[in-house]
C-alpha atoms as a PDB file:
ATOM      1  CA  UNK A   1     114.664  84.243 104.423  1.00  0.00           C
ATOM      2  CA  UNK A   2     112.102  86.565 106.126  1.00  0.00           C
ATOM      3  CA  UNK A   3     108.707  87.434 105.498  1.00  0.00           C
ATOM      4  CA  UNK A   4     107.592  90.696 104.714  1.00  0.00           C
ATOM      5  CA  UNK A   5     104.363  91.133 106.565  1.00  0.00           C
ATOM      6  CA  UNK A   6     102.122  94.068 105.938  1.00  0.00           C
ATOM      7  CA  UNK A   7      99.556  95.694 108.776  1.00  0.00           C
ATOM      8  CA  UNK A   8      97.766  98.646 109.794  1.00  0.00           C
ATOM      9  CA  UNK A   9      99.183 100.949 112.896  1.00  0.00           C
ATOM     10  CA  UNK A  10      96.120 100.627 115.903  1.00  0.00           C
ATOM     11  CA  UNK A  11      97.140 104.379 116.104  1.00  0.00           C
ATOM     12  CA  UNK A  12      97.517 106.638 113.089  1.00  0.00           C
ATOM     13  CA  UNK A  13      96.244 103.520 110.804  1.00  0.00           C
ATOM     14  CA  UNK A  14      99.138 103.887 108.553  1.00  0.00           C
ATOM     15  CA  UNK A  15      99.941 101.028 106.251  1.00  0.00           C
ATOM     16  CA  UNK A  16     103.400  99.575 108.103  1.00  0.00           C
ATOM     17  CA  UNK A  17     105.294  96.662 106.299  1.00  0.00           C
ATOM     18  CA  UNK A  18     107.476  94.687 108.995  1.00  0.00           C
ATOM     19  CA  UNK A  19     110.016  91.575 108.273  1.00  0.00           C
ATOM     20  CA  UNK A  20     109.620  88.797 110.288  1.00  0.00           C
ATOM     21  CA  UNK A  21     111.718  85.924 111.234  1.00  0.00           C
ATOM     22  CA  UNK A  22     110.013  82.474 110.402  1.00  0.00           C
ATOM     23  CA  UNK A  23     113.107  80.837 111.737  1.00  0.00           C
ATOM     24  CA  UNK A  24     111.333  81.826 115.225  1.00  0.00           C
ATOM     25  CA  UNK A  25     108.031  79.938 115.493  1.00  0.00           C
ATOM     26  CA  UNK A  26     106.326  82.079 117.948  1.00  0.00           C
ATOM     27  CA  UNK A  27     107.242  85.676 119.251  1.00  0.00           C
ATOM     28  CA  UNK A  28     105.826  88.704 121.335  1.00  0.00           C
ATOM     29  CA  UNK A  29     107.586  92.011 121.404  1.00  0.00           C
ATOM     30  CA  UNK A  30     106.470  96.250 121.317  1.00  0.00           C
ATOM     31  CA  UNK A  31     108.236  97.940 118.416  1.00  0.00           C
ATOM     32  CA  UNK A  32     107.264 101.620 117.909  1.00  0.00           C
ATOM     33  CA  UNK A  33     105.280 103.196 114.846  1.00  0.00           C
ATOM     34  CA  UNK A  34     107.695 104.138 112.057  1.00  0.00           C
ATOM     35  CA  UNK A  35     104.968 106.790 110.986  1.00  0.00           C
ATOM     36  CA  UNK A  36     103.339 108.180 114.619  1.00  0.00           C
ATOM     37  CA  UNK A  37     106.082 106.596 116.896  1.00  0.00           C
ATOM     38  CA  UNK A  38     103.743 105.124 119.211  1.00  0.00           C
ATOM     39  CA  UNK A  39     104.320 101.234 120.639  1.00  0.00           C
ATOM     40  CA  UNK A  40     102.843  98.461 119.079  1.00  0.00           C
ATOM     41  CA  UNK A  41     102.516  94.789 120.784  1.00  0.00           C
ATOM     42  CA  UNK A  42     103.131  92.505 118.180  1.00  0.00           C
ATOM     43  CA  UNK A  43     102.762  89.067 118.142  1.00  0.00           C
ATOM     44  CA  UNK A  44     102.928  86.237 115.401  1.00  0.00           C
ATOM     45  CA  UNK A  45     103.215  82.399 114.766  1.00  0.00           C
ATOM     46  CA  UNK A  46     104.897  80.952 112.036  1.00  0.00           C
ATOM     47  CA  UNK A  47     103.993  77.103 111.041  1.00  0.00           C
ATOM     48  CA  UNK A  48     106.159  75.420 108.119  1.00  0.00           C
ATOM     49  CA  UNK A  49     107.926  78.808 107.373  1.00  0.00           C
ATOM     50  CA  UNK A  50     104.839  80.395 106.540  1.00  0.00           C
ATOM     51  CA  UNK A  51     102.616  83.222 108.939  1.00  0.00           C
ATOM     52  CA  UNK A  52     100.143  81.359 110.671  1.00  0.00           C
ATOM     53  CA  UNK A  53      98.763  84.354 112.297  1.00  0.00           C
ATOM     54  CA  UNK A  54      99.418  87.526 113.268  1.00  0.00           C
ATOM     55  CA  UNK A  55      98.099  90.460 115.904  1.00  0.00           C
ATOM     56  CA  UNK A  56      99.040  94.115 116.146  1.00  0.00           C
ATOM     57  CA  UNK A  57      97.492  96.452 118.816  1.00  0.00           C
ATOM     58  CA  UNK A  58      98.238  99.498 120.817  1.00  0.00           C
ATOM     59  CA  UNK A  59      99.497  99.677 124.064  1.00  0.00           C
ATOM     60  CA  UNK A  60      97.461 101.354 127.075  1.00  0.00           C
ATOM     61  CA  UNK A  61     100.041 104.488 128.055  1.00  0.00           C
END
């Protein structure tokens, strides 16, 4: 089951909900904007199927 995780865009500061995998304990990938279509570097840990943390921040173009 995922997790619905809910953040704000570094760029346009849009409220963007994103599902994330807890069967992955760690990951790092850029995924564009769905409001501005800029990328995003996100990043999270998952502990015990539950977000541990979480960081969202623009990429330098």
């Amino acid at each position: 089951m995922e997790i619905e995780h809910y953040f704000q865009c570094p760029y346009c500061l849009a409220e963007i909900s994103m599902l994330l995998d807890p069967s992955v304990t760690e990951q790092e990938y850029i995924e564009d904007c769905e409001i501005c279509c800029n990328p995003i570097q996100v990043a999270y840990g998952i502990e015990n199927g539950e977000l541990h943390w979480f960081n969202a921040s623009g990429i330098e173009q």
